[in-house]
Protein backbone atom coordinates (compact mmCIF):
# COMPACT_ATOMS: atom_id res chain seq x y z
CA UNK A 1 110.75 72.17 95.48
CA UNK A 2 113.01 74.87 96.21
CA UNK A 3 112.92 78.14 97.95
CA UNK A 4 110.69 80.13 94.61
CA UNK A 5 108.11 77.90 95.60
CA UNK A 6 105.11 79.85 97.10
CA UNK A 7 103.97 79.53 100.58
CA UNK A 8 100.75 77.16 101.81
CA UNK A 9 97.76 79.20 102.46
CA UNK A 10 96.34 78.80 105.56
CA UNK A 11 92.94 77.64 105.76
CA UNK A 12 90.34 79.67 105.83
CA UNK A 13 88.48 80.08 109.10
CA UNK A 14 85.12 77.95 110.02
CA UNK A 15 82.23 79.37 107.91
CA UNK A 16 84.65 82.27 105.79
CA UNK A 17 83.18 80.80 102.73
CA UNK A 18 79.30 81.85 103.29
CA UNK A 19 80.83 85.49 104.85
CA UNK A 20 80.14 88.92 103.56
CA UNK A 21 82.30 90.53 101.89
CA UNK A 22 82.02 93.10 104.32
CA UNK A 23 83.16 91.12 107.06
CA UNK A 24 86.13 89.32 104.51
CA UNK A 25 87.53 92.97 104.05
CA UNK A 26 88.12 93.23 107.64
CA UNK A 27 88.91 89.31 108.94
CA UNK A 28 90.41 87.76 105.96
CA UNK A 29 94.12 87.04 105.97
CA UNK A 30 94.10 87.92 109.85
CA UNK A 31 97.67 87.25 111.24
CA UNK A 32 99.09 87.62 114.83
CA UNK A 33 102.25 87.21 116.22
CA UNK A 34 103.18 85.91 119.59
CA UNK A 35 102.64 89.21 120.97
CA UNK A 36 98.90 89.17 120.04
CA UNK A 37 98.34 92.25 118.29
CA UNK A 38 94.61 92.96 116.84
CA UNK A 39 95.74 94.87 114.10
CA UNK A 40 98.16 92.96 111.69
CA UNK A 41 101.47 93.30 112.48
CA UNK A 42 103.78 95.41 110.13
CA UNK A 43 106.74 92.99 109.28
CA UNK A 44 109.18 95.42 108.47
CA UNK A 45 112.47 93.40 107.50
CA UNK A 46 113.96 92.54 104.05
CA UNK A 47 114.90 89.02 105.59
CA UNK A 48 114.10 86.43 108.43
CA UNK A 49 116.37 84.62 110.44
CA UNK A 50 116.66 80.66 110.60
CA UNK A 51 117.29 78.52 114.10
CA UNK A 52 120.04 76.98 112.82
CA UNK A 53 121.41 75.71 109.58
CA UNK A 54 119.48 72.80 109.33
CA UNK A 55 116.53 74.97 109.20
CA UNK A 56 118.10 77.25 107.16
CA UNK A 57 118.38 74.23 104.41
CA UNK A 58 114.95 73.00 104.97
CA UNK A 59 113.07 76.34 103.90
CA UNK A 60 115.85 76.86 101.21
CA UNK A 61 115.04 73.60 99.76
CA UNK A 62 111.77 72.53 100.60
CA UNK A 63 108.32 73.87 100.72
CA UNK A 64 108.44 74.28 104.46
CA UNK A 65 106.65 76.48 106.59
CA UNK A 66 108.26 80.08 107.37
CA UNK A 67 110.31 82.68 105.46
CA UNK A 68 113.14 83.74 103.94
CA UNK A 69 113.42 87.25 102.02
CA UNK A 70 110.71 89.21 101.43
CA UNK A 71 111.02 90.03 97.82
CA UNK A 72 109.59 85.85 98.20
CA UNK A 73 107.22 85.65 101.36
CA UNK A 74 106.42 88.15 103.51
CA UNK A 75 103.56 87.85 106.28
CA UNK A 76 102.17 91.28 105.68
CA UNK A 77 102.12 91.16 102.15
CA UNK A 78 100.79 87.46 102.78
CA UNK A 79 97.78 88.84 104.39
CA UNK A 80 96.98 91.34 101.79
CA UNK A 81 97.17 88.65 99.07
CA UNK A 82 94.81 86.40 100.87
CA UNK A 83 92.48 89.09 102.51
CA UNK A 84 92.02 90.27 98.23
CA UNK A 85 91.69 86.99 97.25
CA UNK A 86 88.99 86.39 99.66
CA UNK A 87 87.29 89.13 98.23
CA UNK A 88 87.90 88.45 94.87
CA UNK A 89 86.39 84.92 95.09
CA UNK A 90 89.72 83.73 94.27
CA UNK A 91 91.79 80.74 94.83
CA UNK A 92 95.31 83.10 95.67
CA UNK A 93 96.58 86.26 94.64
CA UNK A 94 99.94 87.56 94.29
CA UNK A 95 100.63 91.54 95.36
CA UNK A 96 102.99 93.92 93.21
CA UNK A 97 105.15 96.84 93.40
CA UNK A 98 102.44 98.82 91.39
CA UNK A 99 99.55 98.55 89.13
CA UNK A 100 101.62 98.74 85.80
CA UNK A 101 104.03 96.00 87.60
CA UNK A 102 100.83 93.80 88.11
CA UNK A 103 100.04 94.12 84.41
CA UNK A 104 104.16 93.25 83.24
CA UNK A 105 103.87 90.00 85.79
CA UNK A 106 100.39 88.94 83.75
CA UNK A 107 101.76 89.15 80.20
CA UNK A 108 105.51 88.30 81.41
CA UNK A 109 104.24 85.12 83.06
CA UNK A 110 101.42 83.78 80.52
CA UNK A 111 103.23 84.39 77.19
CA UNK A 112 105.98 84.16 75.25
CA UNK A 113 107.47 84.59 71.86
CA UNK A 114 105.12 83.62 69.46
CA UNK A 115 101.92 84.02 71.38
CA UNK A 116 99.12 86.92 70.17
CA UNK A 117 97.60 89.11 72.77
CA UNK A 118 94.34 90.65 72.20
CA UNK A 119 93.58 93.76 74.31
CA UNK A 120 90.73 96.46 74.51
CA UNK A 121 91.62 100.36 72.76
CA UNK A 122 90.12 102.08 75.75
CA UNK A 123 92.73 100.95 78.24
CA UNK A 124 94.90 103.05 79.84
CA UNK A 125 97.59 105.46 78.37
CA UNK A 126 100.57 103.84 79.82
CA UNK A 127 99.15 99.81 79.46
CA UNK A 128 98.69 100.91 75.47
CA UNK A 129 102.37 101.82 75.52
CA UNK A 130 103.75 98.55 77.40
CA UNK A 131 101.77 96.36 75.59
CA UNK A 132 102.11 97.86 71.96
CA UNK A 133 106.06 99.12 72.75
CA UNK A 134 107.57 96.72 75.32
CA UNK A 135 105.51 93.23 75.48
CA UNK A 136 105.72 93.59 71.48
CA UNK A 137 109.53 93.30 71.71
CA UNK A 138 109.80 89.81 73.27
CA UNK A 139 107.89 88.42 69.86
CA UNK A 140 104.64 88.31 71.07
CA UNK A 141 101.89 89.96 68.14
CA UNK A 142 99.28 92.52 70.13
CA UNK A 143 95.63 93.63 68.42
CA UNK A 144 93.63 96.55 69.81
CA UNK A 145 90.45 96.20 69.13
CA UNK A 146 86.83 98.43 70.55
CA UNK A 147 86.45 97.46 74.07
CA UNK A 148 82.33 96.90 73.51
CA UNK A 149 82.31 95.23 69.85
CA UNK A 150 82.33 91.75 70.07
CA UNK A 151 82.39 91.18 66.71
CA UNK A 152 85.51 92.58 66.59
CA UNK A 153 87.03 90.78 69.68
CA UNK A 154 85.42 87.31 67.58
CA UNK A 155 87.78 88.44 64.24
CA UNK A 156 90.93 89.41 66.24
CA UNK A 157 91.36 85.97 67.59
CA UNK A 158 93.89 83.47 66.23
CA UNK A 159 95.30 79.91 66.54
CA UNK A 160 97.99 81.54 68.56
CA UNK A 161 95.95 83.91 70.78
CA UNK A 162 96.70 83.16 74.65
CA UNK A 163 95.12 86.72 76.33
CA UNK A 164 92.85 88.50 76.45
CA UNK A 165 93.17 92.04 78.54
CA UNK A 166 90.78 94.80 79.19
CA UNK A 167 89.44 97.58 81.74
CA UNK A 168 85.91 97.56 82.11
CA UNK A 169 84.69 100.24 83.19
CA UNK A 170 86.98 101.74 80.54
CA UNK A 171 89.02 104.90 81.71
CA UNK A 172 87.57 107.81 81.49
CA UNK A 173 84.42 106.97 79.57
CA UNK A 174 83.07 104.22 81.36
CA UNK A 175 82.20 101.80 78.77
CA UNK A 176 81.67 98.48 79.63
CA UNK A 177 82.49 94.98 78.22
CA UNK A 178 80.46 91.66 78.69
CA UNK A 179 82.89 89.80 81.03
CA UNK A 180 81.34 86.62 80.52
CA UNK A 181 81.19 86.48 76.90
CA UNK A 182 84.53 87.36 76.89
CA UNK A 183 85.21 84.63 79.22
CA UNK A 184 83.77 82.14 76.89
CA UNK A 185 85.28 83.33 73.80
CA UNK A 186 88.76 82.80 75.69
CA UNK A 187 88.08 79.45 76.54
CA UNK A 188 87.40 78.72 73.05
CA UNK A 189 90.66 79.16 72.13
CA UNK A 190 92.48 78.21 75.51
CA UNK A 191 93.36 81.62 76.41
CA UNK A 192 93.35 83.52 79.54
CA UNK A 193 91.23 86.39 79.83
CA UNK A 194 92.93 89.54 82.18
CA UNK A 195 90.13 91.82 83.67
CA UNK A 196 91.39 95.25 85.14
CA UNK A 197 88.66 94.93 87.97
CA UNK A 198 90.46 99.09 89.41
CA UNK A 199 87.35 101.20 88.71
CA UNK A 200 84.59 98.74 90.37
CA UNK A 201 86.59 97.01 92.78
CA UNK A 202 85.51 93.30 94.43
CA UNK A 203 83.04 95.42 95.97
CA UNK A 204 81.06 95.82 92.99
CA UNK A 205 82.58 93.49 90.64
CA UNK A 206 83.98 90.10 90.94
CA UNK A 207 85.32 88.87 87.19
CA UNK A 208 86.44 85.88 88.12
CA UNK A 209 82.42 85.12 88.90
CA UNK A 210 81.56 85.87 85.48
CA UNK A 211 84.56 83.35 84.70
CA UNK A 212 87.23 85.88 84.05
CA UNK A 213 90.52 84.16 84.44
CA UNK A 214 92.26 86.44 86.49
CA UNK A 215 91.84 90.15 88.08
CA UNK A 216 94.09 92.41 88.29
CA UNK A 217 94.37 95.76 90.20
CA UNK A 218 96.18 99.43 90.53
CA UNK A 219 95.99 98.73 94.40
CA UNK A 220 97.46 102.80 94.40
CA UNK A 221 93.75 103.97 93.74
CA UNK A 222 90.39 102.80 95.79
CA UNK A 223 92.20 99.90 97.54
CA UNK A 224 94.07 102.04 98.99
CA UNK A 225 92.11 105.05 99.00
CA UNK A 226 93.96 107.71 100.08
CA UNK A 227 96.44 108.32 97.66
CA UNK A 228 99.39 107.17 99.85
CA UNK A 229 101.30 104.54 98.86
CA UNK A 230 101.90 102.32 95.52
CA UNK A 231 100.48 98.66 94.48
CA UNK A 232 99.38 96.38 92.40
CA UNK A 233 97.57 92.45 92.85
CA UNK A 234 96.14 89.99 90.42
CA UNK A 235 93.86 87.59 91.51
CA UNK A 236 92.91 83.79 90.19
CA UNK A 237 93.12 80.30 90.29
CA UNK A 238 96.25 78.72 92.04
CA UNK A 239 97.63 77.51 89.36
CA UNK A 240 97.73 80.82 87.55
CA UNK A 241 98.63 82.76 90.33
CA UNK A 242 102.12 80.10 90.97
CA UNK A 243 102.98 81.79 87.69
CA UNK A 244 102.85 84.68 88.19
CA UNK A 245 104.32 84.27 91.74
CA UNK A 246 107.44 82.92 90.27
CA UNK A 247 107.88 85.83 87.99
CA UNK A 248 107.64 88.46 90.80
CA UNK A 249 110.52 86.40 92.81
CA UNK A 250 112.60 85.66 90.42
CA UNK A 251 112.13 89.47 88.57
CA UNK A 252 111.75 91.61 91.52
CA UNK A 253 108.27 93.97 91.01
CA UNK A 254 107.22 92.57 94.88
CA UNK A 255 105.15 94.52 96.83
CA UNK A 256 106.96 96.33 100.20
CA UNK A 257 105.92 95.25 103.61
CA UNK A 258 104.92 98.77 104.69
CA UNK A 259 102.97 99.48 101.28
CA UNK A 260 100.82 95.81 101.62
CA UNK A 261 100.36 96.88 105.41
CA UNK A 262 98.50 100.59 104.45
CA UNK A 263 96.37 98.27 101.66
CA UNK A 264 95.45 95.95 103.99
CA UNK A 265 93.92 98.41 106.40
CA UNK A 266 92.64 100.63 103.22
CA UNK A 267 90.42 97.22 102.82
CA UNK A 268 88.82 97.17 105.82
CA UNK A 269 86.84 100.35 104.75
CA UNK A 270 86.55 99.59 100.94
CA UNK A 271 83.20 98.87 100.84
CA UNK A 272 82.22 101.78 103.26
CA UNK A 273 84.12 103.96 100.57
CA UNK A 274 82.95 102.77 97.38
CA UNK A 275 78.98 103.42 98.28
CA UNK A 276 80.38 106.88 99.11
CA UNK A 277 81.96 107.16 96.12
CA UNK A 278 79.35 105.79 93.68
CA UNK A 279 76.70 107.95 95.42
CA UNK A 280 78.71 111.14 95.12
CA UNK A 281 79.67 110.54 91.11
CA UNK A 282 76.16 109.63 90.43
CA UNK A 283 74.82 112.75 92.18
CA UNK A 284 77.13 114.99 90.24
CA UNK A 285 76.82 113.45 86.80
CA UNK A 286 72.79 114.17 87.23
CA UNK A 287 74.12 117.63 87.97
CA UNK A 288 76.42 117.94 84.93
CA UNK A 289 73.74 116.78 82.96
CA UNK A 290 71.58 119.79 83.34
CA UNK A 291 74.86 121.96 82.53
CA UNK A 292 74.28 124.06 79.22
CA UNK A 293 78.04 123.97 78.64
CA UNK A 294 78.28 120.37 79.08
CA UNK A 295 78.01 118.27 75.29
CA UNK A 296 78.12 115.04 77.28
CA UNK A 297 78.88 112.92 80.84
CA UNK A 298 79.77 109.74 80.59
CA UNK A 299 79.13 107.58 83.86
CA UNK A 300 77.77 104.36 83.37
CA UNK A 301 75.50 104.85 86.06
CA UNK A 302 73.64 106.85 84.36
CA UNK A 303 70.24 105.74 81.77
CA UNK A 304 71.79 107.84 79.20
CA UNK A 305 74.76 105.99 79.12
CA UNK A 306 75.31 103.37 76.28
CA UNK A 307 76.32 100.38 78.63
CA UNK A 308 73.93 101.14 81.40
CA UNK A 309 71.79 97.53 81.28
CA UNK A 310 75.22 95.49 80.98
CA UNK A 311 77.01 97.60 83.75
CA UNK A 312 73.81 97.44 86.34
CA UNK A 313 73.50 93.54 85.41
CA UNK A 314 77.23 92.26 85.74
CA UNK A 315 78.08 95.14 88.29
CA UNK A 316 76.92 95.63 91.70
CA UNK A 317 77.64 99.36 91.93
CA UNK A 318 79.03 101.65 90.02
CA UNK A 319 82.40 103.68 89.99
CA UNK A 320 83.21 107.11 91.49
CA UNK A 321 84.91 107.91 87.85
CA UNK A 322 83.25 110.14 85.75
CA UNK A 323 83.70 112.17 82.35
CA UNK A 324 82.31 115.27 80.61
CA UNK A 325 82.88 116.82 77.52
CA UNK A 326 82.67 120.79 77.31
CA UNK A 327 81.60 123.14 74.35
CA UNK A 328 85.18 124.87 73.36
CA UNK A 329 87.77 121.60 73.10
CA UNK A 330 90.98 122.24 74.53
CA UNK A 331 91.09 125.84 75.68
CA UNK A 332 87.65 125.58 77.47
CA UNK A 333 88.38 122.43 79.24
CA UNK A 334 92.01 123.74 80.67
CA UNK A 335 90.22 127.19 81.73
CA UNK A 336 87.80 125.62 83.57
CA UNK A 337 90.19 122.33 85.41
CA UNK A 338 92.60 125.61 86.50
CA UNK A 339 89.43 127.63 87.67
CA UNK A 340 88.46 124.77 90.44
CA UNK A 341 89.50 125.98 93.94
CA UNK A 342 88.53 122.56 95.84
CA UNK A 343 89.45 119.54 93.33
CA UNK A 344 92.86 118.51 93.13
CA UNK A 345 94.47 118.75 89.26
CA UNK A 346 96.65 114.88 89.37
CA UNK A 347 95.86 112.36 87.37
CA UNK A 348 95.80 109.42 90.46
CA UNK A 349 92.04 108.65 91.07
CA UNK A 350 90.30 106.56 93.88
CA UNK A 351 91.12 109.18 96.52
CA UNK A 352 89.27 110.94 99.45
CA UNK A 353 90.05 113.87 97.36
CA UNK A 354 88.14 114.66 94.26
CA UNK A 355 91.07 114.48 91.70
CA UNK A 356 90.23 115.95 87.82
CA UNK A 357 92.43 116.20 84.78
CA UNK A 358 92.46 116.71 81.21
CA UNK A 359 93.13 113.14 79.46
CA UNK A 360 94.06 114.02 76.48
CA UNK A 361 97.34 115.91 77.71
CA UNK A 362 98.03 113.85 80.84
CA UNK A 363 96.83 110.20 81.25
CA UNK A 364 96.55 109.49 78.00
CA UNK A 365 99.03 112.12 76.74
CA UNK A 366 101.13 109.28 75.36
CA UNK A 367 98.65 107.89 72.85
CA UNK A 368 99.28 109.09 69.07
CA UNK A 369 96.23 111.41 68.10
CA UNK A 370 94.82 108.51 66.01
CA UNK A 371 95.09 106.56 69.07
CA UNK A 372 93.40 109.19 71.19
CA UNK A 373 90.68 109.47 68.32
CA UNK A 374 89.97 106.03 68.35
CA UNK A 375 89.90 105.76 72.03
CA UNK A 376 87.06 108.56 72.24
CA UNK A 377 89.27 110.68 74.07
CA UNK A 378 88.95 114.35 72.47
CA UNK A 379 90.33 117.62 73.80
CA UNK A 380 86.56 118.92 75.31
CA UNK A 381 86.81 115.51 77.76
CA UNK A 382 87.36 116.31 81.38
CA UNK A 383 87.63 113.09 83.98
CA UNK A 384 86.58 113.68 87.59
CA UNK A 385 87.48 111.16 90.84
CA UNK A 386 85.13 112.17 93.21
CA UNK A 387 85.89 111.65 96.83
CA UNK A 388 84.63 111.89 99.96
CA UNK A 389 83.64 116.03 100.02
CA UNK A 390 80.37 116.88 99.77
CA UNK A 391 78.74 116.73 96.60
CA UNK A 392 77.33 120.21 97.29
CA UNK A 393 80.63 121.45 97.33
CA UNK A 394 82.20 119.91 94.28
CA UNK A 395 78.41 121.18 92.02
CA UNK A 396 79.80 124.71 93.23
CA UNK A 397 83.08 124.34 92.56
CA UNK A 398 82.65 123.76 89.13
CA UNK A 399 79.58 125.94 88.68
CA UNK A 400 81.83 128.92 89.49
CA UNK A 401 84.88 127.09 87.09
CA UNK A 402 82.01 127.21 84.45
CA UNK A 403 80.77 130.46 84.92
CA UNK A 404 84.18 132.00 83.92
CA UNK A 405 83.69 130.60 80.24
């Protein structure tokens, strides 16, 4: 083995199998140093120093215990990898510079010239573009096809199809795919099947439960929760996961020390968060519901919406993402986002803050107009983060927005 090789992961504590995940977001992946600190030490340093040269040569060459360089091992990031692993139900997990950079390390690691990707329309603006404008340039075919028809996922697949990627919930309209049949249609045809697990969260979904290869998240939005720092993680089996690892050494989107040491403490109040969240979206989409200028919300919490059975049986909880679509397209949808006094206009989500935008000209603003068509995302659609404000607040915020129609 040589020094690429990844790390041996501790084992995990007396009983950490049968714990909450409450209690994993907190004690999983705990680390101290010889100082004793409770909270995880910050190892700040691009590179650790060896006894002597004989040492030096053993961790170079073998699979010994200790570190090297942190773009390879580094006991912060370590501890975020296994504390999201824990939660994930997963075997390992392997921590990126960024969300996007979590996506490149899947599809850089499991394919390769020659290989067919499958992935769902409704994904993300800027995952359309690297898979449809980048991945497609190292030979490797890409289908879109509707996130929710499975007949369609059944015809896209082919002899040479080895992935299968989607976001359910789907950004911003909250549709929802059947995990495990997706699982099972992978397996079929020996593929891996990629769930962007960023909306829900371990907290209320674990993919790799309903047999979902490997899970993948933006770390930047409710992981860490407070819209501070960058990251991305995918989650899996082992074996997978040694992959990937290898690709993030060798390539160079690794996760910084000081970025995997504000998501490991944004863990330990994930769950605490997320009910917050959830309840707050929920409340308001009731709300927009009963608004005469609102066509349409789309929250999958909701009865109304189209995936509500599937998302409240393969989902704990629900999201704190939301969409509505307003009477007027374009122009009415800009007045009202620059009328709110108390949301911020960005287009991050998964924040304290309530964070709304316009799709169609920012997030997805990328997308051809066909593309945007196709993906449901028209110029009436506004998409609301809701944070941690009171919902009272936010209902009057955009009640006055509204009123200036």
């Amino acid at each position: 083995m040589n020094h690429s090789d990844p790390p041996k992961t501790p084992p995990q504590k007396p009983g950490e199998d049968s714990l909450h995940p409450a209690t994993l977001a907190v004690r999983a992946g705990e680390f101290r140093t010889a100082e004793g600190e409770h909270s995880e030490a910050l190892m700040l340093t691009s590179s650790f120093v060896f006894a002597n040269c004989a040492e030096g040569e053993q961790r170079m060459a073998q699979n010994a215990p200790g570190n090297v360089y942190s773009r390879y091992t580094n006991p912060t990031v370590r501890a975020f990898e296994q504390r999201l692993a824990r939660l994930e139900g997963a075997e390992d997990a392997v921590a990126t510079a960024s969300g996007m950079a979590a996506i490149l390390t899947a599809c850089m690691a499991l394919l390769q010239a020659g290989d067919h990707l499958v992935a769902a329309r409704e994904i993300f603006g800027s995952t359309t573009v690297l898979l449809s404008k980048f991945i497609a340039r190292f030979g490797v075919e890409v289908s879109f096809v509707p996130l929710t028809d499975q007949a369609a996922w059944v015809a896209a697949m082919r002899k040479n199809t080895r992935l299968l990627f989607l976001e359910t919930p789907s950004n911003p309209l909250s549709r929802v795919a059947d995990i495990a049949f997706l699982a099972d249609l992978a397996d079929r045809h020996h593929a891996k099947l990629v769930v962007d697990n960023c909306f829900c969260t371990p907290i209320f979904q674990r993919p790799l439960a309903l047999r979902a290869h490997l899970s993948l998240h933006s770390a930047t939005k409710y992981i860490d929760g407070q819209g501070r720092v960058l990251g991305g993680a995918v989650a899996g089996a082992a074996e997978d996961i040694a992959e990937l690892r290898a690709f993030v050494r060798s390539c160079g989107p690794a996760m910084s020390p000081f970025n995997a040491w504000v998501l490991l403490k944004g863990l330990e109040t994930l769950r605490l968060r997320m009910q917050a969240h959830a309840a707050g979206a929920l409340a308001l989409a009731h709300w927009l519901e009963a608004q005469k200028i609102v066509e349409q919300v789309y929250y999958s919490g909701l009865p109304s919406h189209p995936d509500h059975a599937l998302a409240a049986r393969q989902q704990s909880g629900f999201s704190g993402v939301l969409a509505f679509r307003v009477r007027g397209g374009r122009a009415a949808a800009w007045k009202i986002i620059d009328a709110t006094r108390l949301m911020s206009l960005t287009p991050n989500l998964g924040d304290a803050k309530t964070t709304i935008v316009h799709p169609a000209t920012t997030t997805h603003g990328r997308l051809t107009a066909a593309q945007r068509t196709a993906a449901g995302i028209d110029e009436g659609l506004i998409r609301i983060s809701v944070g941690l404000e009171a919902v009272e607040d936010l209902q009057a915020d955009l009640q006055q927005a509204f009123a200036r129609q």
